[in-house]
N, C-alpha and C. Protein backbone atom coordinates (compact mmCIF):
# COMPACT_ATOMS: atom_id res chain seq x y z
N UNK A 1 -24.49 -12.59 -19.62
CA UNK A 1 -23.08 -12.26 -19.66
C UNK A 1 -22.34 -13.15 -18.67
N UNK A 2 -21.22 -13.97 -18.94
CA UNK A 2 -20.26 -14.26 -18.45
C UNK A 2 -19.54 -13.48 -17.40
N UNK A 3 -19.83 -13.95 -15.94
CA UNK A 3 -19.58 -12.69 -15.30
C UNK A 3 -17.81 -12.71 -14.76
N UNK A 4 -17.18 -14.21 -15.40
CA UNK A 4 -15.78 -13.95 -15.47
C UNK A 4 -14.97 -13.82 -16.94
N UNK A 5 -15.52 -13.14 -17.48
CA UNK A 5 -15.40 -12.82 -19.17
C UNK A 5 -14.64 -11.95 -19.37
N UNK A 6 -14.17 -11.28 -18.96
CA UNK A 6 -13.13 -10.08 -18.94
C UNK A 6 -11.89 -9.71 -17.83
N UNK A 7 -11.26 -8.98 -18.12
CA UNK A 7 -10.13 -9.17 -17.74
C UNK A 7 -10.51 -7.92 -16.39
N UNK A 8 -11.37 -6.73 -16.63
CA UNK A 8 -11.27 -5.89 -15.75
C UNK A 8 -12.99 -6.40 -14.66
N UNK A 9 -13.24 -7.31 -14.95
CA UNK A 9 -14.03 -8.24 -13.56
C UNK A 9 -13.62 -9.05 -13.04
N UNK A 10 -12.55 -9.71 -13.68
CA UNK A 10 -11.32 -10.47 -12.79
C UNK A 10 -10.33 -9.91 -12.24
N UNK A 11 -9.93 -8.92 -12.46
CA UNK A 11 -9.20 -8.05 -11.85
C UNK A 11 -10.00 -7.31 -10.37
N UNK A 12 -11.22 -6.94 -10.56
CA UNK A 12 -12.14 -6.49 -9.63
C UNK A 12 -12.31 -7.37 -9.15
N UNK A 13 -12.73 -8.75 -8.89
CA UNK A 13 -12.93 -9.50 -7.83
C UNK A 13 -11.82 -10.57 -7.27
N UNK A 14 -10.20 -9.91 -7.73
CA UNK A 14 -9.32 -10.09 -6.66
C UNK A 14 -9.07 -9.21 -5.75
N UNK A 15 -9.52 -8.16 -6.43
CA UNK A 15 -8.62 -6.43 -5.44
C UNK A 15 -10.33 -6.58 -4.56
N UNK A 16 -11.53 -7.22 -5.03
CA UNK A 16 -12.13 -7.61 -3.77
C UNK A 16 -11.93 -8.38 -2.60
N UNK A 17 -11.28 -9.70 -3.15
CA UNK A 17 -10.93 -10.78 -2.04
C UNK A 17 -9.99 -10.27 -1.59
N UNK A 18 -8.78 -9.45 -2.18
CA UNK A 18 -7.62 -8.81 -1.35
C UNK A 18 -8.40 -7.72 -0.56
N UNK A 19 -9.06 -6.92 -0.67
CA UNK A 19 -9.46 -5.86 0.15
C UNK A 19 -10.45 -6.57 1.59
N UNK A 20 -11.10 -7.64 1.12
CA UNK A 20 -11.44 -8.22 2.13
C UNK A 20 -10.69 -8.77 3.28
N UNK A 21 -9.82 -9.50 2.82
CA UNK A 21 -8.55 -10.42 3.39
C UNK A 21 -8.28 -8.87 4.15
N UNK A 22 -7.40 -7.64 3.97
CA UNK A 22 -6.87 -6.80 4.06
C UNK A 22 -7.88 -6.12 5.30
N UNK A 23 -8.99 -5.83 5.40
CA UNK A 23 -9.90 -5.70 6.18
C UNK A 23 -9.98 -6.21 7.09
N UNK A 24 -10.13 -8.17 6.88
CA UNK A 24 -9.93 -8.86 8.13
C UNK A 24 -8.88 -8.32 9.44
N UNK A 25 -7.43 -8.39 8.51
CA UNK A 25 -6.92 -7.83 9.40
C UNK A 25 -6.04 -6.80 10.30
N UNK A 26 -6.88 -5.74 9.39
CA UNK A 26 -6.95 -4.83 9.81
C UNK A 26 -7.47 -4.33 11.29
N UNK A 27 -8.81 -4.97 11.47
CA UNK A 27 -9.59 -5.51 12.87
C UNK A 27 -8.19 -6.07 13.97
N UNK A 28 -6.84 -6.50 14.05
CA UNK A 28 -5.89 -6.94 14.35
C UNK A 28 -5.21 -6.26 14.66
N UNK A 29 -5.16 -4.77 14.52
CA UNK A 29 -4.11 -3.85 14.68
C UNK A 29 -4.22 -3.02 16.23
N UNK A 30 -3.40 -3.17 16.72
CA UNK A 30 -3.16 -2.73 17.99
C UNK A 30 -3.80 -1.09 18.06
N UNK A 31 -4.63 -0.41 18.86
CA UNK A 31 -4.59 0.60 19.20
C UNK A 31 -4.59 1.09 20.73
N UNK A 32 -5.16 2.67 20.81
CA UNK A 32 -4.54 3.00 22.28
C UNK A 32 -5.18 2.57 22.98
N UNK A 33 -5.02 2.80 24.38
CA UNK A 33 -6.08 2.58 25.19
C UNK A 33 -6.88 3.58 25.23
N UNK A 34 -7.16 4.83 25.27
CA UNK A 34 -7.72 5.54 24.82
C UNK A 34 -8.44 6.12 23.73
N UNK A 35 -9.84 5.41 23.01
CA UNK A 35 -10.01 4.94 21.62
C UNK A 35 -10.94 6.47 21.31
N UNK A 36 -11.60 7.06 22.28
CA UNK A 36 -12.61 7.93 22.28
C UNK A 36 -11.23 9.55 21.78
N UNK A 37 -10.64 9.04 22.27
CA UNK A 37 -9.66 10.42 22.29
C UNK A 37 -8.63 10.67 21.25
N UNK A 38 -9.04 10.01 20.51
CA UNK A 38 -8.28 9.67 19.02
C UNK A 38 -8.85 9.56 17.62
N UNK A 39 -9.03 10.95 17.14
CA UNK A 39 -10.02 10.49 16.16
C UNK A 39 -8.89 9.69 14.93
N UNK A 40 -8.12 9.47 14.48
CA UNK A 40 -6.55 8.69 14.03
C UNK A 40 -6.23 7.41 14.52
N UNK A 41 -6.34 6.71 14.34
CA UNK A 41 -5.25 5.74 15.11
C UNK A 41 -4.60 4.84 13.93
N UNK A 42 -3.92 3.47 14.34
CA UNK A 42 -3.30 3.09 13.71
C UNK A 42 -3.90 2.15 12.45
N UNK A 43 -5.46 2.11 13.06
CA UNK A 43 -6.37 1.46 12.24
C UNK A 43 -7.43 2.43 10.91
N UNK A 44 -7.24 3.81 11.43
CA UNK A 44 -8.08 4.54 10.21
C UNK A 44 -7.58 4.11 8.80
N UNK A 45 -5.96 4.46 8.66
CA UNK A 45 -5.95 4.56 7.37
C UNK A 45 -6.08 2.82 6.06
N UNK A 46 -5.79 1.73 7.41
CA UNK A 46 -6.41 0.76 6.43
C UNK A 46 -7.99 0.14 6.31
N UNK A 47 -8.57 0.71 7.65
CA UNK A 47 -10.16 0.64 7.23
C UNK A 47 -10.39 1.74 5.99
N UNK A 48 -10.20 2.64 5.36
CA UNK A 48 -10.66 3.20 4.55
C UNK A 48 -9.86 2.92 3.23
N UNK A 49 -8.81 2.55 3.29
CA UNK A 49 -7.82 1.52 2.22
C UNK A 49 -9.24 0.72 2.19
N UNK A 50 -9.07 -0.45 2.55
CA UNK A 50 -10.43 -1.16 2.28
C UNK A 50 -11.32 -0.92 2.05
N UNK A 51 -12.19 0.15 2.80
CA UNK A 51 -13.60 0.38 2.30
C UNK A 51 -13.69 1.17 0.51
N UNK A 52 -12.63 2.29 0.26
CA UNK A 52 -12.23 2.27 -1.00
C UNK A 52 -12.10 1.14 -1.78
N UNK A 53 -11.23 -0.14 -1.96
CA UNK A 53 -11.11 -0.33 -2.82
C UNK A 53 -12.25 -1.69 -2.93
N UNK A 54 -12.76 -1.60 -1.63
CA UNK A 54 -14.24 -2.73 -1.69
C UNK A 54 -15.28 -1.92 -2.42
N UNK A 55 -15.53 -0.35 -2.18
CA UNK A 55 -16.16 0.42 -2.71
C UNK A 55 -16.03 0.21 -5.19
N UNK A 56 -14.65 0.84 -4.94
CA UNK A 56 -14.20 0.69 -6.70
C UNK A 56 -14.50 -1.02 -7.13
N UNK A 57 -13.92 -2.16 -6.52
CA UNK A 57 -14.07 -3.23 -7.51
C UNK A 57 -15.20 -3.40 -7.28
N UNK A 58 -16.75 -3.07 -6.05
CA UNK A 58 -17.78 -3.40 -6.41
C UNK A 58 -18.37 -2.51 -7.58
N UNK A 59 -17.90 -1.47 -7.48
CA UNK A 59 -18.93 -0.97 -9.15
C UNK A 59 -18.18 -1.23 -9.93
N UNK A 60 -17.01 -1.37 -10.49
CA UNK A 60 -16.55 -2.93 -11.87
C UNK A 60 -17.43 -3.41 -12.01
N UNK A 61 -17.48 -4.32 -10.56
CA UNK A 61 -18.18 -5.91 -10.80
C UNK A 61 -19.64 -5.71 -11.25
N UNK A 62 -20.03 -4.58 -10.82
CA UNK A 62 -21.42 -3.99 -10.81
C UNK A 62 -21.84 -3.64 -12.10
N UNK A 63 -21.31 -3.05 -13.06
CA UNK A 63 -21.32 -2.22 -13.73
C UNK A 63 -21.82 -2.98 -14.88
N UNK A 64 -22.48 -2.47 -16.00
CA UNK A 64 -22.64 -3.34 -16.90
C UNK A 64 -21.66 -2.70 -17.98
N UNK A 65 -21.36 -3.97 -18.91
CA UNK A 65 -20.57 -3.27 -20.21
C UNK A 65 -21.03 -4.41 -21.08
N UNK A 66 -20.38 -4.05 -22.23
CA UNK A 66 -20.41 -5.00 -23.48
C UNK A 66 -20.25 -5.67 -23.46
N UNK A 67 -20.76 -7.37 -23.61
CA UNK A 67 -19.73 -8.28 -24.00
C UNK A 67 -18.74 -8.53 -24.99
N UNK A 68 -17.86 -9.11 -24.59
CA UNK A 68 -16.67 -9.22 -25.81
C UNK A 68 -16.90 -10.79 -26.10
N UNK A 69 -16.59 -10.79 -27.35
CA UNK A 69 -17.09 -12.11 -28.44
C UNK A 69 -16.30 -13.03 -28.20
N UNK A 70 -16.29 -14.41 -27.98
CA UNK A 70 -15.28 -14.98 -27.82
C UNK A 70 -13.97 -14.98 -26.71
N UNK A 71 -13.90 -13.75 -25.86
CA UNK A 71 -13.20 -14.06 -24.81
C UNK A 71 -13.93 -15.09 -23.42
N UNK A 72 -13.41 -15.84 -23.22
CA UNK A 72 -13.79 -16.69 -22.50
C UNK A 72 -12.78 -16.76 -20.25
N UNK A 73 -13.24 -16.79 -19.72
CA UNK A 73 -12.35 -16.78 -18.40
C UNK A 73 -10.50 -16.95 -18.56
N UNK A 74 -10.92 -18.43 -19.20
CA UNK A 74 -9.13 -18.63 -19.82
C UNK A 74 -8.43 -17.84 -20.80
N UNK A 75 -9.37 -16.99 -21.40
CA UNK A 75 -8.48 -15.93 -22.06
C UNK A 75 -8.32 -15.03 -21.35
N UNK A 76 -9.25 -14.49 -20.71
CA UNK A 76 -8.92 -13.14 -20.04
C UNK A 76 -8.01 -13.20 -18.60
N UNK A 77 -8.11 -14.50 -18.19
CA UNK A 77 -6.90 -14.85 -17.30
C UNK A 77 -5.80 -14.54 -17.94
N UNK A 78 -5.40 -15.19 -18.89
CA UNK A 78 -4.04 -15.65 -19.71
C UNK A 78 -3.73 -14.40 -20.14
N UNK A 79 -4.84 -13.16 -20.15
CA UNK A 79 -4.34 -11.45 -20.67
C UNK A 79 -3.77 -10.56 -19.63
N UNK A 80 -3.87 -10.97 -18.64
CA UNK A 80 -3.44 -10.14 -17.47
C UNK A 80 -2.47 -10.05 -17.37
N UNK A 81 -1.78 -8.94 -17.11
CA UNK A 81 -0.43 -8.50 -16.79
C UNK A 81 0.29 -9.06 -15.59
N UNK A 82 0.52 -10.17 -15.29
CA UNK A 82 0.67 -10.98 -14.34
C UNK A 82 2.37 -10.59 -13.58
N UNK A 83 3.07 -9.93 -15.00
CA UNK A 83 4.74 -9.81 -14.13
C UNK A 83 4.72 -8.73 -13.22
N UNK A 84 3.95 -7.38 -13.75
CA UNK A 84 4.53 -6.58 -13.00
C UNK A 84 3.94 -6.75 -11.36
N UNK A 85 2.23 -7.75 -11.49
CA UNK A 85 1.66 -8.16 -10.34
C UNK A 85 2.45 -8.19 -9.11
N UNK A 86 3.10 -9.57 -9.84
CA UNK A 86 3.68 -10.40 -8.84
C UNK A 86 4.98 -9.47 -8.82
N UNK A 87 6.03 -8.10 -9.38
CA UNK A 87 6.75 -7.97 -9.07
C UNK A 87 6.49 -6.80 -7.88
N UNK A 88 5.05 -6.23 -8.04
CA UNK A 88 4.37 -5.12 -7.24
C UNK A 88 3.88 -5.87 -5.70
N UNK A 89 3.86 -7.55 -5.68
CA UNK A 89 3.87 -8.42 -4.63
C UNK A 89 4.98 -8.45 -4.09
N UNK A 90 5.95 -8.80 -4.53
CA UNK A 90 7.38 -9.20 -3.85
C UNK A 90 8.07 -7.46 -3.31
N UNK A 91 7.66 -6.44 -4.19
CA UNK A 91 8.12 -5.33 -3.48
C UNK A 91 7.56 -4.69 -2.90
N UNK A 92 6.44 -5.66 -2.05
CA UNK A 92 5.46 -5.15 -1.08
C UNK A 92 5.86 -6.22 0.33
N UNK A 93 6.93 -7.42 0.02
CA UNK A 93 7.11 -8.38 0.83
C UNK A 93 8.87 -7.30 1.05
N UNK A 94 9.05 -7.25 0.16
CA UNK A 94 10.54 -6.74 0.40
C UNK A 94 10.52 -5.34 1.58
N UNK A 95 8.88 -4.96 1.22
CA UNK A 95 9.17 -3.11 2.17
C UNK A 95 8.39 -3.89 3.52
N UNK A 96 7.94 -4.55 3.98
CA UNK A 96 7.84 -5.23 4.66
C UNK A 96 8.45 -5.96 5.66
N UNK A 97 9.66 -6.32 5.20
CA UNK A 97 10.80 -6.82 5.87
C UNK A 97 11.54 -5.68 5.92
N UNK A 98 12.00 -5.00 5.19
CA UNK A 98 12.83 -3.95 5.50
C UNK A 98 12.84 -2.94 6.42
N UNK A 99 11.51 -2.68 6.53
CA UNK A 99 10.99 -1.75 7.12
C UNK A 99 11.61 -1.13 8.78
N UNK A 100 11.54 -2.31 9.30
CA UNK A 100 12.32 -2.31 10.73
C UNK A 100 13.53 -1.80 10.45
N UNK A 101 14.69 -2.74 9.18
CA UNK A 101 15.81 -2.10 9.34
C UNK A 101 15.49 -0.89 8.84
N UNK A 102 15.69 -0.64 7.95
CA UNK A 102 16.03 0.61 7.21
C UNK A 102 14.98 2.18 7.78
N UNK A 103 13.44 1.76 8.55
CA UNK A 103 12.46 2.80 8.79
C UNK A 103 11.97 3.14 7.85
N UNK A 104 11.16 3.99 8.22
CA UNK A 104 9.61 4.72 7.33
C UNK A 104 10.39 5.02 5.84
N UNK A 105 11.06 6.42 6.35
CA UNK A 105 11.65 7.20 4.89
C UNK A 105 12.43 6.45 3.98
N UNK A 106 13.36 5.62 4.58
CA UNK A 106 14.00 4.77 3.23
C UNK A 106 13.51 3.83 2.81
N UNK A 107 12.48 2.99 3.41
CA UNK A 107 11.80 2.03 2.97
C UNK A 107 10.74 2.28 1.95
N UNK A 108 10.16 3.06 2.61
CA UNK A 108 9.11 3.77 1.95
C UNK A 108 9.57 4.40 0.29
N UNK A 109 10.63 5.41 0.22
CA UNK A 109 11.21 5.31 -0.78
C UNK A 109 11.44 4.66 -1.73
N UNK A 110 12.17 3.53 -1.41
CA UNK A 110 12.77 2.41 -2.01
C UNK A 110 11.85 1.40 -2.45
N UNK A 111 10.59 1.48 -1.91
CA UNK A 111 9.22 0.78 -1.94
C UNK A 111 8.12 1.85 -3.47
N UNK A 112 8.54 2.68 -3.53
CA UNK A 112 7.89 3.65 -3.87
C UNK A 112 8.23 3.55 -5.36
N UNK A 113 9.85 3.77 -5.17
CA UNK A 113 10.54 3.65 -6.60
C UNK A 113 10.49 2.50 -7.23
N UNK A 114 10.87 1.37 -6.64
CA UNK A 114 10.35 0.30 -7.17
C UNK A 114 9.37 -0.12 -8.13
N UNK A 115 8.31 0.46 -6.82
CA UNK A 115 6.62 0.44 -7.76
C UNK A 115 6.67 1.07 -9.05
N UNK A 116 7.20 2.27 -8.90
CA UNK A 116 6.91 3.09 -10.41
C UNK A 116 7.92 2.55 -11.49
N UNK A 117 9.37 2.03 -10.98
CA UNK A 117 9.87 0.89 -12.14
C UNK A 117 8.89 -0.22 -12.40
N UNK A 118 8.60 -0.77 -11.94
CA UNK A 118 7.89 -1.98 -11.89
C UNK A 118 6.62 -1.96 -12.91
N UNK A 119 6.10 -0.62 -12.52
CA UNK A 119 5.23 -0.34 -13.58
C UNK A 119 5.28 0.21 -14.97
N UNK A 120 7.05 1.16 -14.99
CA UNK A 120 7.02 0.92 -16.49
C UNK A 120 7.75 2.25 -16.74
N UNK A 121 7.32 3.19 -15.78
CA UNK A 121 8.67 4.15 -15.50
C UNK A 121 9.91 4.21 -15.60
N UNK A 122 10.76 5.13 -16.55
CA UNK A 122 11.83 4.92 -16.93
C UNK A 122 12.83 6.30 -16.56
N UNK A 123 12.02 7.07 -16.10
CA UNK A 123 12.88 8.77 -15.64
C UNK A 123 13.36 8.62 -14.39
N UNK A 124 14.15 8.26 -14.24
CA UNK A 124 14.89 8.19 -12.97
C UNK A 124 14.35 9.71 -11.94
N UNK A 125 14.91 10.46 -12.59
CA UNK A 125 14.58 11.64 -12.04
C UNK A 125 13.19 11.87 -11.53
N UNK A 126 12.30 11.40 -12.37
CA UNK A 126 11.01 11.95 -12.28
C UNK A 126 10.42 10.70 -10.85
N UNK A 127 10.99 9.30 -10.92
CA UNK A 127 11.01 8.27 -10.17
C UNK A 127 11.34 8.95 -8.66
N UNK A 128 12.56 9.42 -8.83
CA UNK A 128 13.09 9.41 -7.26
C UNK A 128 11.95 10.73 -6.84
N UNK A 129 12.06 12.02 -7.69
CA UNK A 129 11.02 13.17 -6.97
C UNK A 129 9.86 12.80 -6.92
N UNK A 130 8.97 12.05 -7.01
CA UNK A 130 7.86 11.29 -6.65
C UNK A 130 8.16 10.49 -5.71
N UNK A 131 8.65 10.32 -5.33
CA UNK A 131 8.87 8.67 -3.85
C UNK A 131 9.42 9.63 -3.31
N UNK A 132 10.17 10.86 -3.45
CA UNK A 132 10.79 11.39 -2.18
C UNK A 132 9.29 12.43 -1.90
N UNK A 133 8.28 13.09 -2.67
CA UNK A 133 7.42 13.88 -2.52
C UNK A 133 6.76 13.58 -1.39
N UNK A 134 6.00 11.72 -2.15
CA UNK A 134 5.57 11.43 -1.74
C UNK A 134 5.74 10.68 -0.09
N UNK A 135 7.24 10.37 -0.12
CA UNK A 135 7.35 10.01 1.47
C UNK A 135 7.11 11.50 2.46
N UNK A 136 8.13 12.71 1.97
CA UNK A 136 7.82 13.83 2.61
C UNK A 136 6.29 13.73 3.15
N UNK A 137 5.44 14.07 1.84
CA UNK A 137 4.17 14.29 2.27
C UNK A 137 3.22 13.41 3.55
N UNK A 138 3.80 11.87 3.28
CA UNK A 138 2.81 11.01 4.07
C UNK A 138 3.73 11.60 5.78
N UNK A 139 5.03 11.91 5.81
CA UNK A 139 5.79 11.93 6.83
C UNK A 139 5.03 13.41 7.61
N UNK A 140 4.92 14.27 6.42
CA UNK A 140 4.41 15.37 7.78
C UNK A 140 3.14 15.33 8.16
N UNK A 141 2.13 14.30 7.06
CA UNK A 141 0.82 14.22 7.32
C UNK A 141 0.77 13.37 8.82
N UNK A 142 1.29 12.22 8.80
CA UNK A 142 1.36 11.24 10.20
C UNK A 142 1.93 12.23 11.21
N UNK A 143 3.20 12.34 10.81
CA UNK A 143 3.72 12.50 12.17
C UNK A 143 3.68 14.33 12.37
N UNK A 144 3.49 15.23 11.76
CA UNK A 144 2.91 16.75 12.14
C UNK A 144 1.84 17.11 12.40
N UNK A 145 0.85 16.67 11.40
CA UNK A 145 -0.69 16.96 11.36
C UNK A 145 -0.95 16.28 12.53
N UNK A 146 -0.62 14.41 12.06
CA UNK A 146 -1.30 14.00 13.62
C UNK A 146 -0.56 13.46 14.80
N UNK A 147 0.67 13.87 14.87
CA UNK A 147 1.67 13.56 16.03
C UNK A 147 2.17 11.73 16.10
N UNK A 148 1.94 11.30 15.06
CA UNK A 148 2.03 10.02 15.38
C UNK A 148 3.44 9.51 14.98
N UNK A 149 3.87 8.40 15.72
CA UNK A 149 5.65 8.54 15.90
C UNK A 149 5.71 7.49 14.69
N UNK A 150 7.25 8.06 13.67
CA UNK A 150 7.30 7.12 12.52
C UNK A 150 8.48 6.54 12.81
N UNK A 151 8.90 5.43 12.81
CA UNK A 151 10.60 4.69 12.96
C UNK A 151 11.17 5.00 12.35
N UNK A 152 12.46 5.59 12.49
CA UNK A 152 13.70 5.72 12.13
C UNK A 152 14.29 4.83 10.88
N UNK A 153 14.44 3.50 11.84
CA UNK A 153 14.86 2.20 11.68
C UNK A 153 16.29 2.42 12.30
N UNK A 154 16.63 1.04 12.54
CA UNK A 154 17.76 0.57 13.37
C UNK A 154 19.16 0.94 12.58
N UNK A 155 19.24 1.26 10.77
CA UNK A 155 19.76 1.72 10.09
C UNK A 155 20.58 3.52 10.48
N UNK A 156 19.29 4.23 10.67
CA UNK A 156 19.38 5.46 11.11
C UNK A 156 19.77 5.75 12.64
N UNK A 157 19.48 4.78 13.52
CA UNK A 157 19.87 4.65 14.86
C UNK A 157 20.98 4.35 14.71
N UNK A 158 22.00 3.46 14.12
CA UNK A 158 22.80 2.87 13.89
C UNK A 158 23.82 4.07 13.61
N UNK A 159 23.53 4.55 12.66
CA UNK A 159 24.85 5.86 11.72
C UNK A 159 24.65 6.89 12.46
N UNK A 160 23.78 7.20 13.32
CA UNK A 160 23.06 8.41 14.11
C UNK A 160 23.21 8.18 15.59
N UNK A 161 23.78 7.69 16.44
CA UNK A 161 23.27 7.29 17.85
C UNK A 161 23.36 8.51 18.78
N UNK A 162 21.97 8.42 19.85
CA UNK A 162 21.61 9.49 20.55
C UNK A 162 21.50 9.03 21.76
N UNK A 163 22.11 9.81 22.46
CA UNK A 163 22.64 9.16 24.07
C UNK A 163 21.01 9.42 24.67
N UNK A 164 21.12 8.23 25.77
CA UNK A 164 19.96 7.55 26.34
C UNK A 164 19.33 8.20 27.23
N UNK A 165 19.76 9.80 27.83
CA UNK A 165 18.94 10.55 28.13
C UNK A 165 18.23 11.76 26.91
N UNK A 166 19.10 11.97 26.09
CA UNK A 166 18.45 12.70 25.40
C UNK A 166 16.98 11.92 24.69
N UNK A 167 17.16 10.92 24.57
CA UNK A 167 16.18 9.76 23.92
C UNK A 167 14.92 9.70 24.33
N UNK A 168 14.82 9.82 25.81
CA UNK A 168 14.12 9.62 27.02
C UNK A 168 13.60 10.65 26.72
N UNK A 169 14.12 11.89 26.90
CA UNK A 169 13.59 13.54 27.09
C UNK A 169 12.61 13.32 25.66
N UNK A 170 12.76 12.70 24.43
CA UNK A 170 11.86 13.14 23.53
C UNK A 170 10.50 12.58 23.14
């Protein structure tokens, strides 16, 4: 078997080299000084981002299936859904930059909704209560469950300003 013959083993051994890449530097991420006293930090949730999705594209790659007749690398390249890829790239560069201004909740949002347009979603409604669920949820998981501080952004500081002792006190 052609082991770049299909479209879902080429697909698995990018979301490998990305999960790798993603891993690297992950190892990069600042934590406390206190490493023993933290079972959380800022590095759990993308070491296990990685080890998941190094985990899923190795059994793809692993896996045996059928061959398909006649598809060859250049076809199954040329089958891939390549727009919404690269539009699920750029609105991963866009929440990225934004992020500082705008903070966690609107970025995150706006990052969220995107994705599910991007992918093909057309209910507005059903769009925004999913990205708002889902920011809620990640917001009380970080910062309630495990106390960890989420940014505002300079957006919300901006329309919101809180005098510089109260700031201090929190």
């Amino acid at each position: 078997m052609n082991f770049l013959s299909r479209k879902d083993k080429i697909g698995a051994a990018l979301l490998l080299a990305f999960s790798l890449i993603y891993l690297r530097f992950a190892f990069d991420i600042p934590t406390s000084e206190l490493p023993e006293s933290e079972f959380f930090s800022a590095r759990t949730l993308p070491f296990a981002l990685s080890a998941c999705s190094i985990a899923v594209s190795m059994t793809i790659l692993l896996r045996r299936s059928p061959e398909r007749e006649g598809e060859g690398p250049a076809t199954a390249l040329r089958n891939l859904h390549w727009a919404p890829a690269g539009g699920l790239v750029l609105a991963m560069l866009a929440y990225s930059m934004l992020f500082g201004a705008l903070g966690f909740h609107l970025a995150t949002f706006l990052f969220l909704a995107a994705g599910f347009l991007i992918m093909g979603e057309r209910r507005l409604l059903l769009v925004a209560g999913l990205s708002l669920a889902l920011v809620f949820a990640t917001w009380l998981i970080t910062s309630v469950l495990f106390g960890m501080y989420i940014d505002s952004g300079d957006l919300i500081r901006f329309l919101f300003p809180v005098e510089a002792g109260v700031a201090e006190n929190a």
